[in-house]
C-alpha atoms as a PDB file:
ATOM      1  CA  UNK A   1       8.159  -9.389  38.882  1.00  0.00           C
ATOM      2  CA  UNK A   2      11.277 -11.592  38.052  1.00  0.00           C
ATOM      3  CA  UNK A   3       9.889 -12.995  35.095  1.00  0.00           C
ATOM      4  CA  UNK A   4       9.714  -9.605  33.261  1.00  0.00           C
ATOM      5  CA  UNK A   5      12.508  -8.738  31.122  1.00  0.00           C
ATOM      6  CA  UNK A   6      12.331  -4.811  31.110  1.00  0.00           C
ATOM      7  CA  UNK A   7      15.309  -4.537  29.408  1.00  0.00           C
ATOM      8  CA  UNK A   8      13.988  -6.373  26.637  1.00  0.00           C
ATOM      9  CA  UNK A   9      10.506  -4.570  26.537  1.00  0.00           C
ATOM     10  CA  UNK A  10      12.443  -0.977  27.038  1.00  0.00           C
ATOM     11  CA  UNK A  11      13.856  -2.024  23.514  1.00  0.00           C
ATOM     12  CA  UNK A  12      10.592  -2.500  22.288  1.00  0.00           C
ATOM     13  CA  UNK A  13       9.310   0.481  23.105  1.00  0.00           C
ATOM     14  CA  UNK A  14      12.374   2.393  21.819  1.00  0.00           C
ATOM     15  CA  UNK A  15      12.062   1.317  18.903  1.00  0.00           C
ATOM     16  CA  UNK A  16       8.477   2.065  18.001  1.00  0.00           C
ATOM     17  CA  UNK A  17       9.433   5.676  19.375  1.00  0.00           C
ATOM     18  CA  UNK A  18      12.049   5.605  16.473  1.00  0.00           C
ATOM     19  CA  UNK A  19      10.020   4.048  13.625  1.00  0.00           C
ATOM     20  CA  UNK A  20       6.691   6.628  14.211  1.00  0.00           C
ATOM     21  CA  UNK A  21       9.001   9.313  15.032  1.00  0.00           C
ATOM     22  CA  UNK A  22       9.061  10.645  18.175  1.00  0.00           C
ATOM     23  CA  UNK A  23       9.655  14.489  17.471  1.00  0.00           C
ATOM     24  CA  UNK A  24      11.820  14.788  20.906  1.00  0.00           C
ATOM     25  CA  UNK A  25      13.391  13.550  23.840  1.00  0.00           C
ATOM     26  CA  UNK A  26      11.472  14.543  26.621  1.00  0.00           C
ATOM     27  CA  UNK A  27       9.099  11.833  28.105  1.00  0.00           C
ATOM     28  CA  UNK A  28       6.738  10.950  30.851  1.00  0.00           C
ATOM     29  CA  UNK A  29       5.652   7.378  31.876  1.00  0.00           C
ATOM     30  CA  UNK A  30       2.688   6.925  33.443  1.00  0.00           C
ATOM     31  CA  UNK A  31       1.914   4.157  36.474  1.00  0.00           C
ATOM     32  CA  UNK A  32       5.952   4.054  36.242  1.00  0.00           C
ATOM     33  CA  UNK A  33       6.578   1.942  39.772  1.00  0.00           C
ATOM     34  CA  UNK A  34       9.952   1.494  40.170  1.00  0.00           C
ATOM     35  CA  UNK A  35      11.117   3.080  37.295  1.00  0.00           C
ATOM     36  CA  UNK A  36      12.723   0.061  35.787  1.00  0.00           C
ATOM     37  CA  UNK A  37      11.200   0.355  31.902  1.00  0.00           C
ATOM     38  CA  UNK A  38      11.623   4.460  32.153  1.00  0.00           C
ATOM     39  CA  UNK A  39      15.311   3.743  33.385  1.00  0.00           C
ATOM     40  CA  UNK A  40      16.427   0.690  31.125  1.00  0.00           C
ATOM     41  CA  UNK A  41      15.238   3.244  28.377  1.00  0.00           C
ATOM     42  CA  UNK A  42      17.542   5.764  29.333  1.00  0.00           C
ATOM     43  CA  UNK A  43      20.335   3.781  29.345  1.00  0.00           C
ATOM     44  CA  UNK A  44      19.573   3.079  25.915  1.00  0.00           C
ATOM     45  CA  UNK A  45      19.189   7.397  25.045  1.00  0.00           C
ATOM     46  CA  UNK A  46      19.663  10.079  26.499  1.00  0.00           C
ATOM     47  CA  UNK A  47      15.688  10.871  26.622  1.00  0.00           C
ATOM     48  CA  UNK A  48      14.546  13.930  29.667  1.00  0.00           C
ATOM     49  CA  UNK A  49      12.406  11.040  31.241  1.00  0.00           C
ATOM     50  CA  UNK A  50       9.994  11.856  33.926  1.00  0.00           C
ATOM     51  CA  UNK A  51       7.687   9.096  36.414  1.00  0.00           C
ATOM     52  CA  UNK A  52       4.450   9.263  37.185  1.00  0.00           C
ATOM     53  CA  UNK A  53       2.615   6.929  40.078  1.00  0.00           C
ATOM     54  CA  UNK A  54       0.466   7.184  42.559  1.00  0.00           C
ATOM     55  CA  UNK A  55       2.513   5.294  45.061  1.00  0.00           C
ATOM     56  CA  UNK A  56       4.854   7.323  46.903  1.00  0.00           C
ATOM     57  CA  UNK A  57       7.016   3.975  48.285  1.00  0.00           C
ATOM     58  CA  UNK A  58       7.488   2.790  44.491  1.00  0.00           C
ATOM     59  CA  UNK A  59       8.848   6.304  43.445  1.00  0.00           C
ATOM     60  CA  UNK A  60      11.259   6.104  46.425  1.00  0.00           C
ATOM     61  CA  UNK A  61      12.792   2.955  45.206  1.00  0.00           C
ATOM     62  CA  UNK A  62      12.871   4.809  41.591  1.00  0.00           C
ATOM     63  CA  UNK A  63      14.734   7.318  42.953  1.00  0.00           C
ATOM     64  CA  UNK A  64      17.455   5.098  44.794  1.00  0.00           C
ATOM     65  CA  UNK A  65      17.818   3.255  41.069  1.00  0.00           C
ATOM     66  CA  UNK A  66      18.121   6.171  38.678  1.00  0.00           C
ATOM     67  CA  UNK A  67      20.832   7.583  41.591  1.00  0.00           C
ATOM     68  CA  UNK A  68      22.909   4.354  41.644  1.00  0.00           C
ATOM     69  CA  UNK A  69      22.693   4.545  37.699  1.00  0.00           C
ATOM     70  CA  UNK A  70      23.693   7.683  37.153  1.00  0.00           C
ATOM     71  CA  UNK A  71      20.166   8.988  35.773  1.00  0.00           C
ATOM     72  CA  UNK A  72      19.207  12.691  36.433  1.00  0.00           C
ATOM     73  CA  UNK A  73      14.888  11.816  35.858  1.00  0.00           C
ATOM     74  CA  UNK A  74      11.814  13.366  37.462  1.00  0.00           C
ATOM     75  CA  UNK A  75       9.511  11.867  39.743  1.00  0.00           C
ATOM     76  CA  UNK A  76       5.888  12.860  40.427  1.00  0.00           C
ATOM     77  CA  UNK A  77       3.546  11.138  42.924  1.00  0.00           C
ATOM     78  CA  UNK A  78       0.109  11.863  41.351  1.00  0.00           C
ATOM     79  CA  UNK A  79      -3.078  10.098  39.837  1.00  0.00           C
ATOM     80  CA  UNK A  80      -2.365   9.382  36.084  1.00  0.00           C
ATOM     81  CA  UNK A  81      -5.970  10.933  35.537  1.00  0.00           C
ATOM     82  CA  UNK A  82      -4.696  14.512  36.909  1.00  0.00           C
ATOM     83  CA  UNK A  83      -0.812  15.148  37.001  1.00  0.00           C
ATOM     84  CA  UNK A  84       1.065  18.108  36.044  1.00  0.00           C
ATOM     85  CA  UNK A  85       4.182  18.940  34.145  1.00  0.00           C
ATOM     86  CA  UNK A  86       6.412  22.071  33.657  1.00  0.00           C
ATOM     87  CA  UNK A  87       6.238  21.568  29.755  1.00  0.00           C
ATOM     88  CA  UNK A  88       4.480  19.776  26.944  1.00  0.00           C
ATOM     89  CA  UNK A  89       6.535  16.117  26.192  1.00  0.00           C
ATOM     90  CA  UNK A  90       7.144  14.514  23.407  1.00  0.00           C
ATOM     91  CA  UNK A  91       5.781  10.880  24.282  1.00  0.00           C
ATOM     92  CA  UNK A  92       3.970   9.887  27.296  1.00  0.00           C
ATOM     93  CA  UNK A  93       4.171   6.255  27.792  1.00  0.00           C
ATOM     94  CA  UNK A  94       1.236   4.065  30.217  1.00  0.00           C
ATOM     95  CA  UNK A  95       2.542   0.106  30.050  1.00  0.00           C
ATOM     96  CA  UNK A  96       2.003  -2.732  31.346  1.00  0.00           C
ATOM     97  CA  UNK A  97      -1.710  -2.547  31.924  1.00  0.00           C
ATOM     98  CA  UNK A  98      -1.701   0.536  33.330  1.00  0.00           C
ATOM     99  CA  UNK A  99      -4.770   1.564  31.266  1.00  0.00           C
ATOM    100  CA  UNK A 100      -6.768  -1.906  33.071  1.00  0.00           C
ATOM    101  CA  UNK A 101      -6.916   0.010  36.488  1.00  0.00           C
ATOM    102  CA  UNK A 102      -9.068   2.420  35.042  1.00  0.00           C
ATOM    103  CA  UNK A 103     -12.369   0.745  35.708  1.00  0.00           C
ATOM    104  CA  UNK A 104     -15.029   3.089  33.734  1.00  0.00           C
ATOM    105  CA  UNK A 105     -14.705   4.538  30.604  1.00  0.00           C
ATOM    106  CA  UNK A 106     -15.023   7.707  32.054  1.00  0.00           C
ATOM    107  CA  UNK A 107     -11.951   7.313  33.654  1.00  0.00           C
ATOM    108  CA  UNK A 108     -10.293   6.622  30.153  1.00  0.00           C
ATOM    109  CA  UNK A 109     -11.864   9.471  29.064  1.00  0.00           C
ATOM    110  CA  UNK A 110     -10.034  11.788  31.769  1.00  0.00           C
ATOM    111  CA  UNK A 111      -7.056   9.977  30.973  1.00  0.00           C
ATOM    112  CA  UNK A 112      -6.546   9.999  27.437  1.00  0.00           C
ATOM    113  CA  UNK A 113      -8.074  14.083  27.675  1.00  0.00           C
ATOM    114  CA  UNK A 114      -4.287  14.742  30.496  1.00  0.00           C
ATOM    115  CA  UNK A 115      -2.064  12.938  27.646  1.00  0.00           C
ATOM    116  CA  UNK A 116      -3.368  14.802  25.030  1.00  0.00           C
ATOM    117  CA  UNK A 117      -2.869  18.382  27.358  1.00  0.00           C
ATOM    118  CA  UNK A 118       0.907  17.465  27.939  1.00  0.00           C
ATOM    119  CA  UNK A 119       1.490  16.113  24.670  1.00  0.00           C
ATOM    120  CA  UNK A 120       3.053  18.505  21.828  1.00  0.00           C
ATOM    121  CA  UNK A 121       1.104  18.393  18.743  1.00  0.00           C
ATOM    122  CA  UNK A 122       2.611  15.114  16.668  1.00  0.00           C
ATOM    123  CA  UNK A 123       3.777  14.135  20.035  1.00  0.00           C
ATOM    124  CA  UNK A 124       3.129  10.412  20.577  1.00  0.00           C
ATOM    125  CA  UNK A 125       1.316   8.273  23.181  1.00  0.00           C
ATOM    126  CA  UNK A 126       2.179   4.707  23.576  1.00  0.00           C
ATOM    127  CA  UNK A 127      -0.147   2.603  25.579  1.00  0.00           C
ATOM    128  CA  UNK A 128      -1.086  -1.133  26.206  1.00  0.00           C
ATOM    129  CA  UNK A 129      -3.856  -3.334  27.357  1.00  0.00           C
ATOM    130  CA  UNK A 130      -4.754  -6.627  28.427  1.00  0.00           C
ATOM    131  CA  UNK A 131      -8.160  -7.879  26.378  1.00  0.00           C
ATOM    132  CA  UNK A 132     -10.493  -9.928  27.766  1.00  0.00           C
ATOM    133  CA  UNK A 133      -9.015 -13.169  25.853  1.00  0.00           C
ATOM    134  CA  UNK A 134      -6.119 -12.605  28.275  1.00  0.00           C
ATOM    135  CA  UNK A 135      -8.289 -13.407  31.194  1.00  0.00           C
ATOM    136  CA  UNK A 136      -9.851 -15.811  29.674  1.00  0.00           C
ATOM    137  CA  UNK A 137      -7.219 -17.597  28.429  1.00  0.00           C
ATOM    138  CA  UNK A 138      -4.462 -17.217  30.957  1.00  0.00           C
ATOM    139  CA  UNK A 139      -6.932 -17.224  33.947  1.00  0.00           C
ATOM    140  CA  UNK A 140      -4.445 -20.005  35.577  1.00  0.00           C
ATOM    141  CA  UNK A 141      -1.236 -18.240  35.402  1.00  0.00           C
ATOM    142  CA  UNK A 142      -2.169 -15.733  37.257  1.00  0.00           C
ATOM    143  CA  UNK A 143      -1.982 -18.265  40.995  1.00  0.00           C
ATOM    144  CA  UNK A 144       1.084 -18.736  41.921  1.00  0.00           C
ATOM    145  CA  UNK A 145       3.115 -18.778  45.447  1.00  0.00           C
ATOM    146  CA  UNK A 146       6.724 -17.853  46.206  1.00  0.00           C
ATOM    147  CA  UNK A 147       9.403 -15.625  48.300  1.00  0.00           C
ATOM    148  CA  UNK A 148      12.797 -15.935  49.609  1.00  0.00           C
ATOM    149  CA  UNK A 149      14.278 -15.530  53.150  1.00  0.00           C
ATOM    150  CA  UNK A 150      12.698 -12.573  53.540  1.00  0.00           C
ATOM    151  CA  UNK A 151       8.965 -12.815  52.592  1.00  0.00           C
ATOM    152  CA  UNK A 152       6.191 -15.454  51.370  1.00  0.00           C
ATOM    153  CA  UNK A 153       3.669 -14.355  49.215  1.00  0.00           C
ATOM    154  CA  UNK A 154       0.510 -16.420  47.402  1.00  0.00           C
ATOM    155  CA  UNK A 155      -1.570 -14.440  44.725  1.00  0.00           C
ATOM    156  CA  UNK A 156      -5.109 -15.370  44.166  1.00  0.00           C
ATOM    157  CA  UNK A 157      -7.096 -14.463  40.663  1.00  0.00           C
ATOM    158  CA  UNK A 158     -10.833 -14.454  39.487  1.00  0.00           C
ATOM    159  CA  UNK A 159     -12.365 -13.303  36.361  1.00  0.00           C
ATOM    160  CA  UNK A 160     -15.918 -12.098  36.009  1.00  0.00           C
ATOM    161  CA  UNK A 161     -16.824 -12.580  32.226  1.00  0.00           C
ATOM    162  CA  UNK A 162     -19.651 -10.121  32.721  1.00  0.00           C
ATOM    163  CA  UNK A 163     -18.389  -6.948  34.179  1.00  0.00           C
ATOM    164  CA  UNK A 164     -14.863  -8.083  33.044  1.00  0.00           C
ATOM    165  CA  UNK A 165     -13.669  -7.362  35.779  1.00  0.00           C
ATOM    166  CA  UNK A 166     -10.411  -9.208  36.798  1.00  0.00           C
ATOM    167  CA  UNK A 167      -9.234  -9.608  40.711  1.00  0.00           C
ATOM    168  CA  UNK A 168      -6.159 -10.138  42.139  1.00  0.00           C
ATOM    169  CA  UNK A 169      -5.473 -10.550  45.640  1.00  0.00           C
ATOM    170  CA  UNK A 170      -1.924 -10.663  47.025  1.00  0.00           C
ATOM    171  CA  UNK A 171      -1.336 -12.423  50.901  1.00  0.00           C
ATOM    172  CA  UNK A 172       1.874 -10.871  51.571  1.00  0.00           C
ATOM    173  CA  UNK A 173       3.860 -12.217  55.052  1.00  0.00           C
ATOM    174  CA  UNK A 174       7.060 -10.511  56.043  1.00  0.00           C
ATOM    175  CA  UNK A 175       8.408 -10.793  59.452  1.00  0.00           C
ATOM    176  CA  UNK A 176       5.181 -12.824  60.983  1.00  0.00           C
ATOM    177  CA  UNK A 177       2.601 -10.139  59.281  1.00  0.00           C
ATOM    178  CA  UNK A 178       0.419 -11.104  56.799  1.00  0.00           C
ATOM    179  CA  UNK A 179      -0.956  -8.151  54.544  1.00  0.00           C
ATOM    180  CA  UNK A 180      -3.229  -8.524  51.607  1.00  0.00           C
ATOM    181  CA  UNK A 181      -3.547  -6.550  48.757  1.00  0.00           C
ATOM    182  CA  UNK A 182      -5.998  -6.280  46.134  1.00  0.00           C
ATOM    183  CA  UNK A 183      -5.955  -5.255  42.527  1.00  0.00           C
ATOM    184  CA  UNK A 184      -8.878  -5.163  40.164  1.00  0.00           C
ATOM    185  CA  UNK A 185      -8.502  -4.365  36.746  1.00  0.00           C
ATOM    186  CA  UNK A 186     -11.140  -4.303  33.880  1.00  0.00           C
ATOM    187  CA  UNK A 187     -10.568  -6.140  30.769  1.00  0.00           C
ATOM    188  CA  UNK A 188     -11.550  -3.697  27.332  1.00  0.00           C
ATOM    189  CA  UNK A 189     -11.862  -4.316  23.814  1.00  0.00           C
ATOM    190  CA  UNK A 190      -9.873  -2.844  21.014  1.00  0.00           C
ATOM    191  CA  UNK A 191     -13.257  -1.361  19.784  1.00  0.00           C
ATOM    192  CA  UNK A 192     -13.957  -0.021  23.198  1.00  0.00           C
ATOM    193  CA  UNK A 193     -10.542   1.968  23.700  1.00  0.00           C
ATOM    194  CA  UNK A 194      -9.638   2.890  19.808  1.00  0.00           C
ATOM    195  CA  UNK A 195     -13.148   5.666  20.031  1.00  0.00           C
ATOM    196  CA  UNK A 196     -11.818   7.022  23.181  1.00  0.00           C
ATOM    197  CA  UNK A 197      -8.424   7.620  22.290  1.00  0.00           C
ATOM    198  CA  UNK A 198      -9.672   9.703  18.888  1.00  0.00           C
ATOM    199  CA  UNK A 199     -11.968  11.531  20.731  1.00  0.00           C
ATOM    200  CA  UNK A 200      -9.204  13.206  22.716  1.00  0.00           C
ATOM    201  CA  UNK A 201      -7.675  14.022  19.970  1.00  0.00           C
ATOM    202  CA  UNK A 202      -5.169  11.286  19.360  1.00  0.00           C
ATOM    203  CA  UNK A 203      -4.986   9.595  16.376  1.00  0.00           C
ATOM    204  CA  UNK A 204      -4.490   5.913  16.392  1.00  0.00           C
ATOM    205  CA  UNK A 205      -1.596   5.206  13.861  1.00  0.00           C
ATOM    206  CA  UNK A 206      -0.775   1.559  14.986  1.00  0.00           C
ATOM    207  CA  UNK A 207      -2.152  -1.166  17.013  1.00  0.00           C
ATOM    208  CA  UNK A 208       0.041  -4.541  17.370  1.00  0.00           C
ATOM    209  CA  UNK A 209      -0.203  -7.616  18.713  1.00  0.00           C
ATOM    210  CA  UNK A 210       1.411  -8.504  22.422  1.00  0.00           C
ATOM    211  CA  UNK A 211       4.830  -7.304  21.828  1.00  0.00           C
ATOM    212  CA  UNK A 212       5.210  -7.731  17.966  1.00  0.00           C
ATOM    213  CA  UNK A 213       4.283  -5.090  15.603  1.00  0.00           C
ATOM    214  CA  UNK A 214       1.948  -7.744  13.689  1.00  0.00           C
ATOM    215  CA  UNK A 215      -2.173  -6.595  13.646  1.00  0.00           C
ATOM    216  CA  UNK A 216      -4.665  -6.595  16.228  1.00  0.00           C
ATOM    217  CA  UNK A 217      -7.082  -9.589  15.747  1.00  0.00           C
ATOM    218  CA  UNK A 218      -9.819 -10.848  17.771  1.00  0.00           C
ATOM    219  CA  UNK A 219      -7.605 -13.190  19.439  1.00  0.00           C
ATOM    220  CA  UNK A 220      -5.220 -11.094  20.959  1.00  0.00           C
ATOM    221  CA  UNK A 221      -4.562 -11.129  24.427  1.00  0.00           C
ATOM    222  CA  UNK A 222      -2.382  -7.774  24.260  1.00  0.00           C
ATOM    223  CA  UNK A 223      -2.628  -4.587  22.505  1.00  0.00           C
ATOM    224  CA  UNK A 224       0.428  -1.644  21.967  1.00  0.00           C
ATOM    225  CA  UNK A 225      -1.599   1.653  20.785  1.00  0.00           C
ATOM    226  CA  UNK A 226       0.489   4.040  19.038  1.00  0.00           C
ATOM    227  CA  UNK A 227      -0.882   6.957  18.830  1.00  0.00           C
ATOM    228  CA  UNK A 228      -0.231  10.527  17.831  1.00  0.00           C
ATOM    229  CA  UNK A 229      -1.737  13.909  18.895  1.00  0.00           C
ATOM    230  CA  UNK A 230      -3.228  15.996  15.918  1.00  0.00           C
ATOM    231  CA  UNK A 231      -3.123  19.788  16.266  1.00  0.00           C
END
């Protein structure tokens, strides 16, 4: 993940808080790994931040960081399809395609129905996607190899244009082991996710290209929902 500047896209992300006004401080971040977006955005305010993931190893390592910063945050280990919280937030945040891993719509559907439960009314829900123009396009930047002294690893990629359906495959080797793991992601349209997200009660109020805040077209390979729940 070197070549992700999460400093950078914390910015982003603050700043589309601030300009569709976020009506508090406390947020959650979905699929939040090792906190680094949830805790480069709290050096920038002083928001309540809490992390949600599945993967109890990846909230360990988000615990070690927001110590050695100085961050007091929360971390839950749950599915981002049934989590809890003590009280309703003011933004819950599910970035960098997060939403892909949900592979039926009726996954989306439980999803976007928990954000709206946790979510004060006017409370905001930022959310992106990768499009099926992103798999298309970019199917060859996702194979690559690398490592250090410490491990090797070489991830694989294939794209089915049908079920859109993208696979990756990591071979991981560390100390004379070789794991593998596998990720597969579906690719959805704007037209696809946009229904879902007002049926649940949250109102789409922007939708911007990659990281820009320019318009959705046909052609983009990323998409940044803003949305807002309605009471």
């Amino acid at each position: 993940m070197a070549h992700v500047n999460y400093p950078e896209w914390a910015s982003y992300i603050h700043e589309l808080l601030e300009t569709h006004g976020v009506p508090g401080d406390r947020l959650v971040e979905l699929g939040c790994g090792t906190g680094s977006i949830g805790l480069a955005l709290c050096d920038m305010h002083p928001y309540e931040y809490a992390g949600v993931d599945l993967a109890e190893p990846m909230l360990r390592q988000a615990r070690r960081k927001a110590e050695a910063l100085g961050h007091n945050c929360s971390w839950i280990e749950a599915d981002y399809r049934d989590f809890s919280i003590e009280q309703p937030v003011h933004a819950v945040l599910l970035l960098y395609d997060g939403l892909n891993y949900a592979l039926e719509e009726s996954d989306l559907v439980q999803l976007f129905a928990r954000v709206s439960d946790v979510l004060v009314d006017g409370g905001l829900f930022l959310v992106d996607q990768s499009t099926p123009a992103n798999s298309e396009n970019n199917s060859h930047e996702f194979e690559d190899q690398g490592g250090d002294d410490r491990f090797g690893y070489i991830r694989s990629s294939s794209y089915d244009p049908d079920s859109r359906i993208h696979t990756t495959v990591f071979q991981i080797e560390h100390m004379g082991t070789v794991y593998q793991e596998p990720h597969r992601q579906r690719a959805y349209r704007a037209d696809e996710v946009e229904p879902l997200l007002r049926h649940a009660g949250l109102d789409v109020v922007a939708s911007y290209d990659g990281f820009t805040t320019k318009p959705v077209s046909g052609a983009s390979e990323r998409i940044q929902w803003v949305a807002r729940k309605v009471s």
